[in-house]
N, C-alpha and C. Protein backbone atom coordinates (compact mmCIF):
# COMPACT_ATOMS: atom_id res chain seq x y z
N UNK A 1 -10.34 -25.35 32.77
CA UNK A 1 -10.35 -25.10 31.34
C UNK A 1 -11.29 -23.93 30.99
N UNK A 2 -12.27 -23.75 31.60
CA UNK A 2 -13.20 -22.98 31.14
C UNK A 2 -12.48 -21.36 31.84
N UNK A 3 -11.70 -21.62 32.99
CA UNK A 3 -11.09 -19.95 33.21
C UNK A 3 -10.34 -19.71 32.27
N UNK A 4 -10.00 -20.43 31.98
CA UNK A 4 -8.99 -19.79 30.08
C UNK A 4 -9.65 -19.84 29.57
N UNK A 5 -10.29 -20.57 29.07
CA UNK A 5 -11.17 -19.76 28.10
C UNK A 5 -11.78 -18.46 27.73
N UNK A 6 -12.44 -18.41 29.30
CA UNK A 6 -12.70 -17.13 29.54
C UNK A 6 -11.52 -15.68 29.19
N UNK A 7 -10.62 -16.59 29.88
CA UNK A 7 -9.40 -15.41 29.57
C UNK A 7 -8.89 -15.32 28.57
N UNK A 8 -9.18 -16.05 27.65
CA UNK A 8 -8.86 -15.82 26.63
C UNK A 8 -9.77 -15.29 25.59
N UNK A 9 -10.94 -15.29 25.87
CA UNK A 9 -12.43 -14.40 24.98
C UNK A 9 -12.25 -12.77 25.84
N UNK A 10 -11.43 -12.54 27.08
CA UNK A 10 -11.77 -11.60 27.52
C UNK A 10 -10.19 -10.48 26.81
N UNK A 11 -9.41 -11.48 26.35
CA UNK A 11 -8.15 -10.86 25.60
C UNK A 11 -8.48 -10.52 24.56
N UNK A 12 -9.22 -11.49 23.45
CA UNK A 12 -9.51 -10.91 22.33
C UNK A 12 -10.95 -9.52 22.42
N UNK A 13 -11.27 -9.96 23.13
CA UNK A 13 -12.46 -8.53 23.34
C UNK A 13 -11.36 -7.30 23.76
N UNK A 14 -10.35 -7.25 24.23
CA UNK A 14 -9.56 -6.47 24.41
C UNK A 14 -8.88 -6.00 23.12
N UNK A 15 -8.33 -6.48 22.65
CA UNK A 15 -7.86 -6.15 21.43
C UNK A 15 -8.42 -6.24 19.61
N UNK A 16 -9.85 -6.53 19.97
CA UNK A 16 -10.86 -6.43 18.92
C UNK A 16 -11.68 -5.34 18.97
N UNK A 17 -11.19 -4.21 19.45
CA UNK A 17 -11.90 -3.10 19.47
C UNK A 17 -11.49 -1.82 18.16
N UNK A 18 -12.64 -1.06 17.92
CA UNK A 18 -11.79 -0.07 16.49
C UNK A 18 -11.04 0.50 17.10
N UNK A 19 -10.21 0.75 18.29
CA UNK A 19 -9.71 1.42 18.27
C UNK A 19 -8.19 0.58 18.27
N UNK A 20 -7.85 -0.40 18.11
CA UNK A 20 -7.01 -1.12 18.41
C UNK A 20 -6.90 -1.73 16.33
N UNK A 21 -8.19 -1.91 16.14
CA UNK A 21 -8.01 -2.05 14.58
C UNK A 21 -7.74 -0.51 14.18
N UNK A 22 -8.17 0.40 14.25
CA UNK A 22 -7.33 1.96 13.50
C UNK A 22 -5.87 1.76 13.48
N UNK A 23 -5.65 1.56 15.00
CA UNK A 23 -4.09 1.29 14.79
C UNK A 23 -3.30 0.80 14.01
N UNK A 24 -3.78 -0.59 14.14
CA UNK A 24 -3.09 -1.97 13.21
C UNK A 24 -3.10 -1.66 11.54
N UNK A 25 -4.21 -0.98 11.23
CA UNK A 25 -4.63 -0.80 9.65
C UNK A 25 -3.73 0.22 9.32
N UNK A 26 -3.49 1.76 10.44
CA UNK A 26 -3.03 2.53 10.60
C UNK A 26 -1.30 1.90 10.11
N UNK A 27 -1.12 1.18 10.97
CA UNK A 27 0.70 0.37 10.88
C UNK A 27 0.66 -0.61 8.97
N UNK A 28 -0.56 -0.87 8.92
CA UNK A 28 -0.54 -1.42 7.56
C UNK A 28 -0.32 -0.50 6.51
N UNK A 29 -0.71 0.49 6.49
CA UNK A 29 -1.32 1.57 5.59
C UNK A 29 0.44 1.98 5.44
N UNK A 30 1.17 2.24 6.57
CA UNK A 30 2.51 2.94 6.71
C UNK A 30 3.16 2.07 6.02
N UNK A 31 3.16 0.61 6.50
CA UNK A 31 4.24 -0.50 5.86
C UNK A 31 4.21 -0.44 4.38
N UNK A 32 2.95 -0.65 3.55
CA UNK A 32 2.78 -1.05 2.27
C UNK A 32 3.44 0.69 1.86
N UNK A 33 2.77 1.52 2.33
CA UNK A 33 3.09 2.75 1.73
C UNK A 33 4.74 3.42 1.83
N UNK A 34 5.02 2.70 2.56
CA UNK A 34 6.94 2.96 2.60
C UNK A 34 7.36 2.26 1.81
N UNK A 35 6.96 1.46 1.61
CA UNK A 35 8.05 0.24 0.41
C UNK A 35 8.01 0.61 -0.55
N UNK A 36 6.85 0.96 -1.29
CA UNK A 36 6.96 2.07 -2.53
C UNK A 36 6.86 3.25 -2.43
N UNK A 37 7.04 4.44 -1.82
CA UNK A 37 7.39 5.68 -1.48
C UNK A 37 9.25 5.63 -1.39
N UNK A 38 9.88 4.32 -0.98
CA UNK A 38 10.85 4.86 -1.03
C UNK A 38 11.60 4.23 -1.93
N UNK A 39 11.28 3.15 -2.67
CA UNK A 39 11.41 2.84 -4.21
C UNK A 39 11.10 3.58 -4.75
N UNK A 40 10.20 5.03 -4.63
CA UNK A 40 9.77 5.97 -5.88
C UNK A 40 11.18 6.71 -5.77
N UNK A 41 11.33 7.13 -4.21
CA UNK A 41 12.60 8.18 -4.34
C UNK A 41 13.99 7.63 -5.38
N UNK A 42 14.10 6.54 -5.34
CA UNK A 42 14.77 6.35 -6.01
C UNK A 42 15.21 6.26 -7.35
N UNK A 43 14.20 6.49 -7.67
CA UNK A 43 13.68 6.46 -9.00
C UNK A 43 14.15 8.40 -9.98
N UNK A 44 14.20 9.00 -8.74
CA UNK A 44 13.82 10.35 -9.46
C UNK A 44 15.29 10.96 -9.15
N UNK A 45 15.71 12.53 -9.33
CA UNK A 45 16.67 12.67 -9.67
C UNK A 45 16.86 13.69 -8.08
N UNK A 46 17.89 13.82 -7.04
CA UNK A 46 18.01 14.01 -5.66
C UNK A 46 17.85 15.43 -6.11
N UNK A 47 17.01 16.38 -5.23
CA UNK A 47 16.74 17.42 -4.78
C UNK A 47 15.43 17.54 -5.56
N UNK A 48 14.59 16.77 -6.22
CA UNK A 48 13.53 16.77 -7.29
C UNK A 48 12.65 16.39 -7.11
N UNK A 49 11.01 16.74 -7.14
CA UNK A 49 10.25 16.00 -6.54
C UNK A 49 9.61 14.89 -7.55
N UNK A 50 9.72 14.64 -9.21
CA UNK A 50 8.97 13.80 -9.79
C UNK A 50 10.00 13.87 -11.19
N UNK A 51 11.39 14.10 -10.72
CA UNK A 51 12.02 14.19 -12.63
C UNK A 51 12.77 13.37 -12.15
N UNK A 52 12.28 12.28 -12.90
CA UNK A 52 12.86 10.79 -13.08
C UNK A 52 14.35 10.65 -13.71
N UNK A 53 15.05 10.02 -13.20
CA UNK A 53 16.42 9.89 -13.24
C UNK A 53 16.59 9.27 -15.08
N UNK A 54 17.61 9.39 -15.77
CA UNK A 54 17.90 8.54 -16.98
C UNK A 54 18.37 7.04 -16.63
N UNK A 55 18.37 6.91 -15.39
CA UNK A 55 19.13 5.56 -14.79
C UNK A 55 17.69 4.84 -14.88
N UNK A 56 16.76 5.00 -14.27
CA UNK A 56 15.87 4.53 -14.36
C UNK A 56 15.01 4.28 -15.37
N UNK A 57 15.50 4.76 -16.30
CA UNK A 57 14.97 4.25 -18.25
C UNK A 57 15.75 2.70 -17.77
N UNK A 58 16.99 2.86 -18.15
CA UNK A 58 18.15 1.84 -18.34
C UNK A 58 17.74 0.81 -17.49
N UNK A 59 17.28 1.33 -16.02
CA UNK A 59 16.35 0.07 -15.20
C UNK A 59 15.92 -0.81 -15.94
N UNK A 60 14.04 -0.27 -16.19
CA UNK A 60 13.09 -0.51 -16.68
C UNK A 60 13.62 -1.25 -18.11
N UNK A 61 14.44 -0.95 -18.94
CA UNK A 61 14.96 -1.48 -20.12
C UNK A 61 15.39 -2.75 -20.07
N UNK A 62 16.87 -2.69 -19.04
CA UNK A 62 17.91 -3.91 -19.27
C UNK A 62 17.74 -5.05 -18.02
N UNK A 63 17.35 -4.49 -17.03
CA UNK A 63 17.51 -5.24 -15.72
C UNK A 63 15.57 -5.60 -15.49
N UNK A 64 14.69 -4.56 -15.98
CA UNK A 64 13.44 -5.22 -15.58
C UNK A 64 12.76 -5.52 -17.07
N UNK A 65 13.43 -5.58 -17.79
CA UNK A 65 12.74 -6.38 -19.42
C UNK A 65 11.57 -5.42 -19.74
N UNK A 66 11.35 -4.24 -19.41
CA UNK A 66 9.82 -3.77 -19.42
C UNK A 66 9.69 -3.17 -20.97
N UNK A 67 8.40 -3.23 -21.96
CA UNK A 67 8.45 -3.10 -23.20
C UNK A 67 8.27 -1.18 -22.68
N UNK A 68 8.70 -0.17 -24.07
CA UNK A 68 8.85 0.87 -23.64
C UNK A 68 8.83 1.36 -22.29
N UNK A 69 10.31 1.62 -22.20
CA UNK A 69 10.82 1.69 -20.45
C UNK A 69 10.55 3.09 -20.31
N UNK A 70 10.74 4.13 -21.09
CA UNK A 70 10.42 5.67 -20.89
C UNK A 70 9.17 5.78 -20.15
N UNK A 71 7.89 5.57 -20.82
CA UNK A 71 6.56 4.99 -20.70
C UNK A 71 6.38 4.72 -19.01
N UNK A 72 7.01 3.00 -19.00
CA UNK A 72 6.48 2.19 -17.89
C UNK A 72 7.25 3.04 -16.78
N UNK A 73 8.54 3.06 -17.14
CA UNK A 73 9.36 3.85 -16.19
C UNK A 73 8.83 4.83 -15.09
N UNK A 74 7.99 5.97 -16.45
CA UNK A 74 7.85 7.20 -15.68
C UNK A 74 6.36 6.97 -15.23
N UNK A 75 5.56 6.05 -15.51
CA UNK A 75 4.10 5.40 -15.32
C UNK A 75 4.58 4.86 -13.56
N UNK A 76 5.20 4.25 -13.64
CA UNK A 76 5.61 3.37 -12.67
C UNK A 76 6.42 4.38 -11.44
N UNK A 77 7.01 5.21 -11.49
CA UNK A 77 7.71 6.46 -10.51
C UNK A 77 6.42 6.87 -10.24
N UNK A 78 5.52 7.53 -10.95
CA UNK A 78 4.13 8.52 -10.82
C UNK A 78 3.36 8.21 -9.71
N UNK A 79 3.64 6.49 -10.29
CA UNK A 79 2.54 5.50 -9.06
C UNK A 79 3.23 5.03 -7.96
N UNK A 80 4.22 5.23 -8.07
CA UNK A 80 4.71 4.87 -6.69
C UNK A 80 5.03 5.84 -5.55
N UNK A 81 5.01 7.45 -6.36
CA UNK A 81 4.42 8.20 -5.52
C UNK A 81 3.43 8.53 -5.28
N UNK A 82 2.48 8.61 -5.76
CA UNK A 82 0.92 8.76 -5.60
C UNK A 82 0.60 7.96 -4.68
N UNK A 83 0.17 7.02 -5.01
CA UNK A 83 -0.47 5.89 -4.65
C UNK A 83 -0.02 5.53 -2.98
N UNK A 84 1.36 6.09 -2.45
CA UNK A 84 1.10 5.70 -1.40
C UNK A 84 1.01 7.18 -0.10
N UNK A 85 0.99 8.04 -1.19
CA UNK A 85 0.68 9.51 -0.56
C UNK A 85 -1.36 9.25 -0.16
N UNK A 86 -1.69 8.76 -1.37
CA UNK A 86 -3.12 8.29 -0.75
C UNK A 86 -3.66 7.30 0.41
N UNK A 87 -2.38 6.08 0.27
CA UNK A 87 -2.71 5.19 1.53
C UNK A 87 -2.50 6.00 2.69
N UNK A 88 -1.45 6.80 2.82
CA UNK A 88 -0.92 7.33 4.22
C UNK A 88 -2.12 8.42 4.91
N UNK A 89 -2.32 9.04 3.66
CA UNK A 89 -3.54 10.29 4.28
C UNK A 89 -5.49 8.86 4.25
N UNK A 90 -4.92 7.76 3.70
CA UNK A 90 -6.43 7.64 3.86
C UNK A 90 -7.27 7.95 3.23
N UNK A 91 -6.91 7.91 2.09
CA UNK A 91 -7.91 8.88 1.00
C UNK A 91 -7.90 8.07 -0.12
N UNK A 92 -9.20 7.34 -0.46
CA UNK A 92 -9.31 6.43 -1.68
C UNK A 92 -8.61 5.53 -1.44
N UNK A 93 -8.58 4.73 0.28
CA UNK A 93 -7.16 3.84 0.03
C UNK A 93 -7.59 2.41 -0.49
N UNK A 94 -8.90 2.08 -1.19
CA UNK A 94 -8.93 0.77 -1.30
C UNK A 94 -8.36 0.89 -3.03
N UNK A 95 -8.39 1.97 -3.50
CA UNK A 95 -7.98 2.05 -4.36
C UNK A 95 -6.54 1.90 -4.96
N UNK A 96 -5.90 2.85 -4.04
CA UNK A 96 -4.41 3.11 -3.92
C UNK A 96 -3.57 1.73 -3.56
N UNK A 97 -4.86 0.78 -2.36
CA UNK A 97 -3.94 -0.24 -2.24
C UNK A 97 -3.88 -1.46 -3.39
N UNK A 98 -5.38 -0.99 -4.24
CA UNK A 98 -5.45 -1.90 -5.16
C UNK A 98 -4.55 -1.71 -6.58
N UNK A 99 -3.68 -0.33 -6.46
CA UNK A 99 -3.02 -0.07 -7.64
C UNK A 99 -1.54 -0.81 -7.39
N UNK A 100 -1.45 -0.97 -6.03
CA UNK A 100 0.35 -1.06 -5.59
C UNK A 100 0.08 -3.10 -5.42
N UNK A 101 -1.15 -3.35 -5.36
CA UNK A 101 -1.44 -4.61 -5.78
C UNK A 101 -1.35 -5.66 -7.25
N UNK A 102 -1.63 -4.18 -8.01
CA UNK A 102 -1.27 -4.99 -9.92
C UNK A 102 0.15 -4.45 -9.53
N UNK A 103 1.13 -3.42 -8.97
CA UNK A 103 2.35 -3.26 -9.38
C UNK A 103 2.72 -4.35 -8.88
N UNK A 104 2.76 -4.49 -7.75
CA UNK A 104 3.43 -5.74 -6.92
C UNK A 104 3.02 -7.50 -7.82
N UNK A 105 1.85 -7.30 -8.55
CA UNK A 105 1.99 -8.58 -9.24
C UNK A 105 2.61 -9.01 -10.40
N UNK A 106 2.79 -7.18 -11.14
CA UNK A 106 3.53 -7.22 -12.27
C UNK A 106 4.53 -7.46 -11.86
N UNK A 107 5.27 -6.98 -10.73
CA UNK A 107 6.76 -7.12 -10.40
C UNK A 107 6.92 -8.71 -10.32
N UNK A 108 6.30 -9.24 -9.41
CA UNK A 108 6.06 -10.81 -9.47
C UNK A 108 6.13 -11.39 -10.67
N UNK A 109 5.42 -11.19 -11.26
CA UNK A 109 5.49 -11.85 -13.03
C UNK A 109 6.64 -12.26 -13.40
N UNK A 110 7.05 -9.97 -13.53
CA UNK A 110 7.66 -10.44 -14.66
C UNK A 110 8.84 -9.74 -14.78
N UNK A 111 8.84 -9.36 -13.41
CA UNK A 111 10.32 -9.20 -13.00
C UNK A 111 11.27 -9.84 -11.93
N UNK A 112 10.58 -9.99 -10.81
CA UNK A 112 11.55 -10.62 -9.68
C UNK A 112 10.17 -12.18 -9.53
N UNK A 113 10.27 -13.03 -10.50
CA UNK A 113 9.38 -14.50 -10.21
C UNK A 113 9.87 -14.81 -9.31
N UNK A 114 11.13 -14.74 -8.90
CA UNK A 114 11.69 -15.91 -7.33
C UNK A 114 11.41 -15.39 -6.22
N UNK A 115 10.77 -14.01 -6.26
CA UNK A 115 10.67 -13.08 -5.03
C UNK A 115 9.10 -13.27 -4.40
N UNK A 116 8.89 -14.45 -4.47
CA UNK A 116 7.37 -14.50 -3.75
C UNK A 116 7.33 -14.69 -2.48
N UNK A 117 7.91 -15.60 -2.12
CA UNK A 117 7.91 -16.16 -0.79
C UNK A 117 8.86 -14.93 -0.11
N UNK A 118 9.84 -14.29 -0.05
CA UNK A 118 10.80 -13.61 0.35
C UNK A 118 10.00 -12.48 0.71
N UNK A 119 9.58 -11.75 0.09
CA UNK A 119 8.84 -10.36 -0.04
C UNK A 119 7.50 -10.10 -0.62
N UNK A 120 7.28 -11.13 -2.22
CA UNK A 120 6.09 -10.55 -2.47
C UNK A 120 4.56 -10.39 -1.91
N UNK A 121 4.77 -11.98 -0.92
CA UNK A 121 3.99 -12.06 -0.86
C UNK A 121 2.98 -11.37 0.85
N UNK A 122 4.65 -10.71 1.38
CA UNK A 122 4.45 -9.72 2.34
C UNK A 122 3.19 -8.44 1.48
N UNK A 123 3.77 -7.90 0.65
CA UNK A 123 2.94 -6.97 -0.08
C UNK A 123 2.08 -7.24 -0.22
N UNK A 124 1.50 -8.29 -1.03
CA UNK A 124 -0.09 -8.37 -1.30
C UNK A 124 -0.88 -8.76 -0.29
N UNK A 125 -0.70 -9.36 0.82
CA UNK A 125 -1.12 -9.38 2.24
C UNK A 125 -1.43 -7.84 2.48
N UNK A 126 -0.40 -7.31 2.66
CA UNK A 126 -0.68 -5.77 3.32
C UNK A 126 -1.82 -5.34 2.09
N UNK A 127 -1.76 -5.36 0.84
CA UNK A 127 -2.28 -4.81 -0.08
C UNK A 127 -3.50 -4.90 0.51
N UNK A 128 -4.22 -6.88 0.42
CA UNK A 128 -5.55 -7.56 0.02
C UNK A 128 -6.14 -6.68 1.57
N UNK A 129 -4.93 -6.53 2.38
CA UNK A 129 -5.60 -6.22 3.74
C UNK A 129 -6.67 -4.97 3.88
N UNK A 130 -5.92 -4.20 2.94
CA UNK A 130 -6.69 -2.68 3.04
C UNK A 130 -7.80 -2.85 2.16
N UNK A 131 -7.32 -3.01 0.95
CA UNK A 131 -8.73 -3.71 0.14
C UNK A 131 -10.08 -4.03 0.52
N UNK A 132 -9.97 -5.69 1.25
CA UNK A 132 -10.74 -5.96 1.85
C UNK A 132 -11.06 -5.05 3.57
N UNK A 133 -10.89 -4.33 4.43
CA UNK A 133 -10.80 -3.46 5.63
C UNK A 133 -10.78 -2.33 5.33
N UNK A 134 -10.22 -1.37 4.30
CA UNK A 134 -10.06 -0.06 4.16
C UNK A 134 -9.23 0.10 4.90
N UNK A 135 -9.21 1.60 5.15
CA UNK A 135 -7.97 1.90 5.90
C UNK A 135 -8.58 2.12 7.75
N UNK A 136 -9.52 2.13 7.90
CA UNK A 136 -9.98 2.58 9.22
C UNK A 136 -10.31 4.20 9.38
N UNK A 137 -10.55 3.54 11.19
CA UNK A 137 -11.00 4.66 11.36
C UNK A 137 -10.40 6.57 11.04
N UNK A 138 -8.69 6.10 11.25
CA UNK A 138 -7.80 7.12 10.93
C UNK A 138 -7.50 7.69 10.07
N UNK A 139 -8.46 8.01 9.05
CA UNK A 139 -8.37 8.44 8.01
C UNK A 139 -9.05 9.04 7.17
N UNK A 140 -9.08 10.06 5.80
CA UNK A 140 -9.65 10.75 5.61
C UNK A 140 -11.09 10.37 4.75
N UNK A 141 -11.23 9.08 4.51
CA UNK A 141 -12.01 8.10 4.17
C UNK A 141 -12.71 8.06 4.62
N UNK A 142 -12.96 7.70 6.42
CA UNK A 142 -13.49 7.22 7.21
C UNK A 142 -14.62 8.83 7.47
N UNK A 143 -13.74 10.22 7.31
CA UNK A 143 -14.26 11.21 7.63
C UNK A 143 -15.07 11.61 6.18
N UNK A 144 -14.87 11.34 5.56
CA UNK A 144 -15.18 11.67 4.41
C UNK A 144 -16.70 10.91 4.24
N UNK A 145 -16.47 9.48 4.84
CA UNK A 145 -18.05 8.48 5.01
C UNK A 145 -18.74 9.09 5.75
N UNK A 146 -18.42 9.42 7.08
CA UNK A 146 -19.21 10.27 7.90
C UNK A 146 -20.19 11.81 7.38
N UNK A 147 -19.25 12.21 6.39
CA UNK A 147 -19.97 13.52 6.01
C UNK A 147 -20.79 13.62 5.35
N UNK A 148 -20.76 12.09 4.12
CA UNK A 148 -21.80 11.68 3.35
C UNK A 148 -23.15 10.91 4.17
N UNK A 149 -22.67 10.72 4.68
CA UNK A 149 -23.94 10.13 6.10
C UNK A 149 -24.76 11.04 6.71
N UNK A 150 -24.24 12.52 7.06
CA UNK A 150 -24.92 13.49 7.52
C UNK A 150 -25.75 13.85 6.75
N UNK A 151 -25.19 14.29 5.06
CA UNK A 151 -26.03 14.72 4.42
C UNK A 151 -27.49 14.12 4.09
N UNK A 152 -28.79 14.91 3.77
CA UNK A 152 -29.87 14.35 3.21
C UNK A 152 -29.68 13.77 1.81
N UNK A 153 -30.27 12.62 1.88
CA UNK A 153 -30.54 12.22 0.12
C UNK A 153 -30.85 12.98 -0.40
């Protein structure tokens, strides 16, 4: 009993290293940030980088109940490209993950309520993950801490 054990404290020392967490945070950072990066594309009008489709008023209006859909609509495209252009580069991501965290709860609310168990609650996992961890070492965050560290008070 005690050689497994062993082998098994000597596995997790294997794979509890930063460089094995950069990765993993690294694969988090991508997941959360694709799901809304490519819900934004959809949103906007093909060959365009941020001019929101008229379909997507009619969205936000009839199918997601949202009060002024122009507004939330084009609020809601803005942030769903932003926000995960910041997770991917690593830059402000406790932030970025904490914005796609109120979207994902508004969506929960008070648009897809049955979608918790199915999906939502994939998202706010990935979300709470970066939140609480940041994004790691791979990122412009991490370099950005370092530079403030060099400097003198």
């Amino acid at each position: 009993m005690k050689k497994l054990i062993s082998l098994y404290d000597k596995a997790v020392a294997l794979v509890s290293g930063k460089g094995t967490e950069a990765i993993s945070l690294l694969f988090v950072r991508v997941a959360l940030a694709g799901i809304f990066w490519r819900s934004a594309r959809t949103k906007v009008e093909d060959g365009s980088w941020l001019q929101m489709k008229e379909l997507t008023v009619d969205l936000f209006r009839d199918e997601y109940g949202m009060p002024f859909p122009e507004i939330t609509g084009l609020i809601a495209t803005y942030a769903e490209h932003f926000l995960p252009i910041l997770i991917i580069l690593g830059l402000f991501t406790r932030f970025g993950a904490a914005g796609l965290l109120v979207m994902t709860l508004v969506i929960q609310f008070f648009v897809y309520p049955e979608a918790w168990w199915s999906v939502h609650i994939l998202w706010v996992a990935l979300a709470l993950t970066l939140i609480v961890r940041g994004g790691g070492l791979l990122t412009l965050d991490h370099l950005l801490s370092r530079n403030r560290k060099d400097q003198p008070a």
